[in-house]
Protein backbone atom coordinates (compact mmCIF):
# COMPACT_ATOMS: atom_id res chain seq x y z
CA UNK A 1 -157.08 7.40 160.59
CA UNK A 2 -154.53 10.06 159.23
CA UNK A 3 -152.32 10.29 162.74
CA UNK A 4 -150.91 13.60 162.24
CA UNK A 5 -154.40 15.19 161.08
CA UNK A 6 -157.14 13.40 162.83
CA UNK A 7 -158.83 12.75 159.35
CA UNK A 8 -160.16 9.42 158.55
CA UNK A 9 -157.90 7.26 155.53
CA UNK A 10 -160.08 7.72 152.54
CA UNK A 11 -162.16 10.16 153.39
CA UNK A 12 -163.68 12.53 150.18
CA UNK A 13 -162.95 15.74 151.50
CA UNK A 14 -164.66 17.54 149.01
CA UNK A 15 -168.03 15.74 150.11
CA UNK A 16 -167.53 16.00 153.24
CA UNK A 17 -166.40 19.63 153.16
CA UNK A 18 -169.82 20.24 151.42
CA UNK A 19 -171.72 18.31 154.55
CA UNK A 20 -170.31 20.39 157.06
CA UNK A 21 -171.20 23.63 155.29
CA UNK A 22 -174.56 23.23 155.24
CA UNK A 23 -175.10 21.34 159.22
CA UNK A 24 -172.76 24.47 160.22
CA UNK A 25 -174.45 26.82 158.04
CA UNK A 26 -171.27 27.96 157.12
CA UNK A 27 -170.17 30.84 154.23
CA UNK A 28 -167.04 29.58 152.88
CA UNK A 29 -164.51 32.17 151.41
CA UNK A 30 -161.24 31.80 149.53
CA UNK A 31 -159.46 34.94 148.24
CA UNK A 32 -158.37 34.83 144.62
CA UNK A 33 -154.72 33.60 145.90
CA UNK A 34 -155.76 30.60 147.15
CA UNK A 35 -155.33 27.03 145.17
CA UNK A 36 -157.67 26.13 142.65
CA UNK A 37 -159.19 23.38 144.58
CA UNK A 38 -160.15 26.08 147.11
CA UNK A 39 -161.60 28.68 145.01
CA UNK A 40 -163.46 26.21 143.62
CA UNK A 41 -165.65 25.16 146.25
CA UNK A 42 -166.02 28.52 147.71
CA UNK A 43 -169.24 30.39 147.80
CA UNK A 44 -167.84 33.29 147.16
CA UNK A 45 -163.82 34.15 145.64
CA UNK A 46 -162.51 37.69 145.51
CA UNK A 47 -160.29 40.19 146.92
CA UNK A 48 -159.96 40.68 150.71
CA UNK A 49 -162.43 43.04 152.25
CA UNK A 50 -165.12 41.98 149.28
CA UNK A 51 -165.51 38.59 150.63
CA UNK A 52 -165.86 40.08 153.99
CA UNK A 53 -168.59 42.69 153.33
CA UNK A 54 -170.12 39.69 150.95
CA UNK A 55 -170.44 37.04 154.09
CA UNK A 56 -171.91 39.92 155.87
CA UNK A 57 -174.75 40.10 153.91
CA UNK A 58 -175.77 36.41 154.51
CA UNK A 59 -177.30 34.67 157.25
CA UNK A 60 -174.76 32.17 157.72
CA UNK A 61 -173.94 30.96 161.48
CA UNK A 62 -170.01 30.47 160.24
CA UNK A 63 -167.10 32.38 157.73
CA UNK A 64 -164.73 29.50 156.69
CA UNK A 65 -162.28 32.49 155.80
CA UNK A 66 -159.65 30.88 152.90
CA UNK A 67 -157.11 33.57 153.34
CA UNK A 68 -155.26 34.78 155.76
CA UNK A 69 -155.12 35.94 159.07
CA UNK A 70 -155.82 39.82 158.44
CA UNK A 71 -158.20 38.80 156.11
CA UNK A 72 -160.52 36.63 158.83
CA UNK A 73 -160.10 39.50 161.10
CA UNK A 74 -162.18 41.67 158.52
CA UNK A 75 -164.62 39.34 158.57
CA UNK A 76 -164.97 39.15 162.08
CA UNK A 77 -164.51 42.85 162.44
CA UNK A 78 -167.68 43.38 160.00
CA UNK A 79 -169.57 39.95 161.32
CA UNK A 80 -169.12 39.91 165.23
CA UNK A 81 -172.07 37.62 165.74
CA UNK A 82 -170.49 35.10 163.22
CA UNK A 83 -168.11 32.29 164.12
CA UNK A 84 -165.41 32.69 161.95
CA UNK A 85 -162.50 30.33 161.56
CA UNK A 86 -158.89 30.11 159.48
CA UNK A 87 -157.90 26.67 158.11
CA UNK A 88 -154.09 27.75 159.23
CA UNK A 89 -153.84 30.35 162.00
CA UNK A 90 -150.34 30.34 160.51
CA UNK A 91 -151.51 31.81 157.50
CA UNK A 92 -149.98 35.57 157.95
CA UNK A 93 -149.30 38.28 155.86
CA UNK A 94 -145.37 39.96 155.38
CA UNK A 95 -146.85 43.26 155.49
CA UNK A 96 -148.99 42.87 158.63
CA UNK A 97 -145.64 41.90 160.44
CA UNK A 98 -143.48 44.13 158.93
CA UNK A 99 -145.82 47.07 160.88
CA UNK A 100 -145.84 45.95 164.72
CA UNK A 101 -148.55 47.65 167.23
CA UNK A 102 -146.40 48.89 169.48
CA UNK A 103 -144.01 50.81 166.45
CA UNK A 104 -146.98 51.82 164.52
CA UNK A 105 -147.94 53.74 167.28
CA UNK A 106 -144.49 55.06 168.61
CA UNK A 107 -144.57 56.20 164.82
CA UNK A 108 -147.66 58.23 164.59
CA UNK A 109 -147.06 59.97 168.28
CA UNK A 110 -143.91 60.86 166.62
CA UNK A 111 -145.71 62.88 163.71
CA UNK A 112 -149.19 64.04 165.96
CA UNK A 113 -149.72 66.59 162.84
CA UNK A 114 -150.28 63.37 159.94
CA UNK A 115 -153.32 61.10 159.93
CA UNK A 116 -152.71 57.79 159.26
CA UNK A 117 -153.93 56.08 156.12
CA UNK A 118 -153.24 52.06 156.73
CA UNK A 119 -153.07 49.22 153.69
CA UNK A 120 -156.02 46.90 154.63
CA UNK A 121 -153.36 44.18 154.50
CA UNK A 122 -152.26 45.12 158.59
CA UNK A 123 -153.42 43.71 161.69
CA UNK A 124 -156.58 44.51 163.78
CA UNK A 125 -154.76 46.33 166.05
CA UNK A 126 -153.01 48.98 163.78
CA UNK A 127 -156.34 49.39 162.10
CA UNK A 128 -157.46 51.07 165.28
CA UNK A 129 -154.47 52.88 165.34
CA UNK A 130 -155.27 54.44 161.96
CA UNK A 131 -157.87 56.90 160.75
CA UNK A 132 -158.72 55.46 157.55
CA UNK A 133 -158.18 52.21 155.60
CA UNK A 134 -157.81 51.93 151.75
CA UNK A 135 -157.42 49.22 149.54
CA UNK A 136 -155.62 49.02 146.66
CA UNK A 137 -158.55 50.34 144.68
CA UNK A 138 -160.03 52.73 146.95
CA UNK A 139 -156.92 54.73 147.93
CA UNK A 140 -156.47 56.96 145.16
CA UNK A 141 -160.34 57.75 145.52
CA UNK A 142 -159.81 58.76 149.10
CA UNK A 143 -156.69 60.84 148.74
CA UNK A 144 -158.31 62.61 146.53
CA UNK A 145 -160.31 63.68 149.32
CA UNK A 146 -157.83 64.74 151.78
CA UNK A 147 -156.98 68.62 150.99
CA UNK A 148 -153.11 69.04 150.00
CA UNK A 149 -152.24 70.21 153.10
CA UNK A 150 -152.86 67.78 155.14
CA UNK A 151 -149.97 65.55 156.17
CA UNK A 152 -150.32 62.03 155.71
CA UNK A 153 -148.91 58.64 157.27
CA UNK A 154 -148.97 55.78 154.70
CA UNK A 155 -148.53 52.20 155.92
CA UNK A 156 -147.31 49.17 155.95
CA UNK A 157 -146.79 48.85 151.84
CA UNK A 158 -144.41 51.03 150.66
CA UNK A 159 -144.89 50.68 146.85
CA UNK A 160 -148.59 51.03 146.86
CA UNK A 161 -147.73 54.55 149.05
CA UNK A 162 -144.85 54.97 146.37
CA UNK A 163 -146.93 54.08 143.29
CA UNK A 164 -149.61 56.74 144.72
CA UNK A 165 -147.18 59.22 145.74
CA UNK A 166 -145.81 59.49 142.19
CA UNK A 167 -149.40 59.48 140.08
CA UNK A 168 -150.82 61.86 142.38
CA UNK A 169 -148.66 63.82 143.50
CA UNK A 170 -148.70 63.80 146.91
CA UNK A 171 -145.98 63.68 149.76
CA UNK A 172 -146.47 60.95 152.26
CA UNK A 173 -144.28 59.50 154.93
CA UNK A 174 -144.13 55.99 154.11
CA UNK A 175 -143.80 52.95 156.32
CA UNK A 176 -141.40 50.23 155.00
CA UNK A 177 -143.45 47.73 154.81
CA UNK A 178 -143.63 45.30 151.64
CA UNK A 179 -145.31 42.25 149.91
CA UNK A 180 -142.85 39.18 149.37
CA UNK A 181 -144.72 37.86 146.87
CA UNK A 182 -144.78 41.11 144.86
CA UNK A 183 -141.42 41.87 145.99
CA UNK A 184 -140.38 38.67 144.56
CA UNK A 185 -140.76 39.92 140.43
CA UNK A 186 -137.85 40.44 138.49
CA UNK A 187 -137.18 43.42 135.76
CA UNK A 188 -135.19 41.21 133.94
CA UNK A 189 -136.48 38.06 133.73
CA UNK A 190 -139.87 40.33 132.78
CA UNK A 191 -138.12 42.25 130.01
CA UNK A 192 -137.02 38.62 128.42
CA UNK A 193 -140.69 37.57 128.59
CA UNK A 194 -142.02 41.07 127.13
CA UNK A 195 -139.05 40.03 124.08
CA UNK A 196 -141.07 36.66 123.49
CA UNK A 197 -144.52 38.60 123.49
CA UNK A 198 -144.31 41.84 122.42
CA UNK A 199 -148.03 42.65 121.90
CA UNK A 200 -148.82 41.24 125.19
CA UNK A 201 -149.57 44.20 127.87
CA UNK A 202 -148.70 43.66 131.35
CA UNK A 203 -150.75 43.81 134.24
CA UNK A 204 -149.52 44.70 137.57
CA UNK A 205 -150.27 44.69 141.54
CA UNK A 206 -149.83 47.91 143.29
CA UNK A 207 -147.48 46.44 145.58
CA UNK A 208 -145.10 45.82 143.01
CA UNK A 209 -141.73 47.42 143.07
CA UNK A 210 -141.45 50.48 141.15
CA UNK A 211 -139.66 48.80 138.36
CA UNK A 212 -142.19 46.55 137.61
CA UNK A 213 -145.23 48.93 137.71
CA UNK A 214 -143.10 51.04 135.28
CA UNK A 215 -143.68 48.62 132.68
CA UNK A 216 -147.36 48.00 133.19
CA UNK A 217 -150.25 48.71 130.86
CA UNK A 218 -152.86 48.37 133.33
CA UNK A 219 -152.30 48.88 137.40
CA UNK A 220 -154.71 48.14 139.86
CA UNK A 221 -156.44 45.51 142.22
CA UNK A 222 -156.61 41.82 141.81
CA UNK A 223 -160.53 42.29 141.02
CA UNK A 224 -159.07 45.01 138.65
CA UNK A 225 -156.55 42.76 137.06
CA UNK A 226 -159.41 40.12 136.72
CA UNK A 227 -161.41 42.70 135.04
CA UNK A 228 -158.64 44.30 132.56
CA UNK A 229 -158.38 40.57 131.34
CA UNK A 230 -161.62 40.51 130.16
CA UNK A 231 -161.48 43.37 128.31
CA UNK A 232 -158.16 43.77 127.10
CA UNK A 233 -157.20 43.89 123.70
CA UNK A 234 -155.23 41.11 122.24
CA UNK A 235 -155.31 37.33 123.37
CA UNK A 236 -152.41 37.16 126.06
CA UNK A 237 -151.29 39.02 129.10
CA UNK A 238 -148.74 38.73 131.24
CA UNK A 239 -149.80 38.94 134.78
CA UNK A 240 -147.68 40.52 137.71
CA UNK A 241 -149.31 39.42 140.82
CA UNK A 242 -149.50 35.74 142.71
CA UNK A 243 -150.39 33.65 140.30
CA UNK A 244 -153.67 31.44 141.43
CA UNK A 245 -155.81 34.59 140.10
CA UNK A 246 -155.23 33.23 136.53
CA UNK A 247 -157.40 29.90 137.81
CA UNK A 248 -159.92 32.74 137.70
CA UNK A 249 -158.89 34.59 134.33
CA UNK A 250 -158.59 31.35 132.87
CA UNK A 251 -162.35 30.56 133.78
CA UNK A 252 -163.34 33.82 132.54
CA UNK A 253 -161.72 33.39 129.16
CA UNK A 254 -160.67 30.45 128.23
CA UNK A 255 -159.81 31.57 124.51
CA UNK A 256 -157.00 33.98 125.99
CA UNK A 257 -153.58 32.53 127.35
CA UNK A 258 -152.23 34.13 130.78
CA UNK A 259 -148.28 34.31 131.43
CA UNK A 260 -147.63 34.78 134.99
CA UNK A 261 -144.55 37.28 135.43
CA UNK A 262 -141.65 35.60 135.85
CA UNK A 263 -138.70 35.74 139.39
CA UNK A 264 -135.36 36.07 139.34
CA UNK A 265 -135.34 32.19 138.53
CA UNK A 266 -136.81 32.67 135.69
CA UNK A 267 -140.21 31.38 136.60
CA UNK A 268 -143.26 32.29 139.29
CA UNK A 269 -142.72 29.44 141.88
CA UNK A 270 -141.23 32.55 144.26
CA UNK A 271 -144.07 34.38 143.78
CA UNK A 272 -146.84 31.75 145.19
CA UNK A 273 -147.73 33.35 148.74
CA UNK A 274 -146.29 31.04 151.29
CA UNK A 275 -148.64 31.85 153.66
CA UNK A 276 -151.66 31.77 151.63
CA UNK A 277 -150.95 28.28 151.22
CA UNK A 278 -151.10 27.20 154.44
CA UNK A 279 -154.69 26.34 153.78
CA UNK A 280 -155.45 22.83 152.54
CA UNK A 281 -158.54 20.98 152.10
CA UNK A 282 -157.58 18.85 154.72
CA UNK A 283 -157.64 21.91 156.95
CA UNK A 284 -160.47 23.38 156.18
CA UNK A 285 -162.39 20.18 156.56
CA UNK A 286 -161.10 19.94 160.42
CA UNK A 287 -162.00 24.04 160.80
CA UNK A 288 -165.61 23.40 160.01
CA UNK A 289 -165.59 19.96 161.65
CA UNK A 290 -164.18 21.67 164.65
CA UNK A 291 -165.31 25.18 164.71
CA UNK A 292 -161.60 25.84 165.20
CA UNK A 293 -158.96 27.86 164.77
CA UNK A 294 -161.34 30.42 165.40
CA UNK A 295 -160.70 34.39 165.15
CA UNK A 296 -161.27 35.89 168.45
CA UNK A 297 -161.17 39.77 169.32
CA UNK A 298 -161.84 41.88 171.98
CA UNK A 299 -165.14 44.11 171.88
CA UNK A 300 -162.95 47.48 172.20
CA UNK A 301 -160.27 46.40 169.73
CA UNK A 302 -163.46 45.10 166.90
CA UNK A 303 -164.73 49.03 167.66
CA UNK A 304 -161.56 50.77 167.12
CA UNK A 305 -161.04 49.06 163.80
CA UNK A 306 -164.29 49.23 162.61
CA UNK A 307 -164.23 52.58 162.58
CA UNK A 308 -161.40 53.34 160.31
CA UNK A 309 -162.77 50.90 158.03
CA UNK A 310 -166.15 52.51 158.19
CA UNK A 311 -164.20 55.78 157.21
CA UNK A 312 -163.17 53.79 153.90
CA UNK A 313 -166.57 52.51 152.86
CA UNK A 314 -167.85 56.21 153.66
CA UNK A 315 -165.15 57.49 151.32
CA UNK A 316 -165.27 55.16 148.56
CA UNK A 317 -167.95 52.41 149.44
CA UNK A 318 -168.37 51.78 145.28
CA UNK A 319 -164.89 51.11 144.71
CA UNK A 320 -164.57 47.53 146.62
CA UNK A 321 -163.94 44.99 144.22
CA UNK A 322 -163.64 47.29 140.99
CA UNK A 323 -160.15 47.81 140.79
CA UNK A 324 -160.51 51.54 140.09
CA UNK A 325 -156.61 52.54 139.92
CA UNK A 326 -157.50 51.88 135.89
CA UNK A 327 -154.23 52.24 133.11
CA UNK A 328 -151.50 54.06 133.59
């Protein structure tokens, strides 16, 4: 017996893992961030609130959620009658605790004349402080549909409100909220690896600093990314976002080679989420075995989000998953 986990010595977790999905009729879902080994065993693998509005559409009794802690509260936002469990409860987010509650909402009484349009990447609680949710593809789609005049509160990720702000236009008061991970890319050390590959485009997150999205060819979602891979001209691209989605490029087309964009050390170690991996096989194993650590939420507080995330899908319901923030 494995004394720190509770797992027995030689167990095949994999097997096992596979046993406990179907006697706890379980959904298991791991976001395109997580490790291989994880993805691969996952019914379904995508971007945040996909997987969530996917395992919603099943009958299973259980969301294994492979993500993080935002991301399980989606899921148990959209599936309340679900049991849904996080292999790490651990597993945070830097922009979900770079926007507390209590200052989100000091902030908006501040400014009664904006609405609030909050990053799905925030907690449960400053979703029902907002008015609508975007994602990363969605949010351009939805601006769009707020007239000009209208002030507008953008939260907790800075460069996706920057990067938006600048395309379209529009003047929003930002919160200063940012990705590490995204944070994490370096101009030069990209520049260098541009020199070595100079027909390679470069696909970037949102969330990136400005002067990384300055140099991308294509900027959008991680479905989007996923997708611009496919299609993309030429046979290598050099991807600026956390690395594990090129397990999933790399499936897609094997004939094309995939650079991850470099940090300031000169590689992408720095830009592996820490908190995405948090969750292990190991841990998922004892989530399903146990039913536990499980997402819990008041009725009130599940309401109050739902509805700004019901805004969204009223708003741009066809733009989940398909990366619609296209080339630059």
């Amino acid at each position: 017996m494995n004394a720190i986990t509770g797992i027995p010595q030689g167990i095949d977790l994999r097997a096992e893992i596979d046993r406990l999905r179907k006697e706890r009729n379980a959904v298991i879902l791991g976001h395109y961030y997580q490790k291989p080994e994880i993805q691969d065993l996952s019914d379904f693998v995508g971007d945040s609130l996909e997987l969530s509005r996917k395992a919603a559409e099943t009958d299973a009794d259980v969301i294994a959620f492979c993500g993080v802690r935002f991301m399980a509260e989606t899921a148990k936002i959209l599936s309340p009658e679900k049991i849904v469990v996080l292999p790490d409860m651990d597993a945070g987010c830097s922009l979900e605790d770079s926007c507390p509650p209590a200052q989100f909402k000091a902030f908006r009484e501040a400014h009664p004349d904006h609405i609030a349009l909050s990053y799905i990447n925030c907690s449960a609680e400053v979703k029902a402080l907002s008015d609508i949710i975007v994602t990363s593809s969605s949010a351009e789609k939805i601006l769009a549909q707020i007239p000009k005049e209208q002030k507008i509160i953008f939260g907790p990720d800075k460069h996706l409100g920057g990067y938006l702000k600048r395309k379209l236009g529009r003047d929003m008061l930002l919160w200063p909220g940012v990705c590490i991970v995204h944070e994490a890319f370096s101009e030069t050390e990209l520049l260098k690896l541009k020199a070595q590959h100079p027909q390679a485009p470069i696909a970037a997150h949102p969330e990136c600093p400005p002067h990384i999205v300055d140099h991308a060819d294509y900027i959008g979602s991680t479905s989007g990314i996923l997708e611009f891979s496919k299609t993309m001209p030429g046979d290598t691209l050099i991807v600026a976002t956390e690395p594990h989605i090129i397990h999933q490029m790399q499936k897609a087309v094997p004939e094309k080679t995939f650079i991850g964009a470099p940090g300031a050390d000169g590689n992408c170690n720095c830009n592996i989420c820490p908190y995405m991996a948090l969750n292990t096989m190991e841990k998922l194993y004892l989530a399903l075995r146990d039913l536990q650590p499980r997402i819990e939420m008041e009725e009130g507080l599940r309401l109050a989000a739902k509805k700004s995330l019901d805004r969204m899908l009223e708003m741009a319901s066809g733009t989940v998953g398909q990366g619609d923030l296209g080339a630059r």
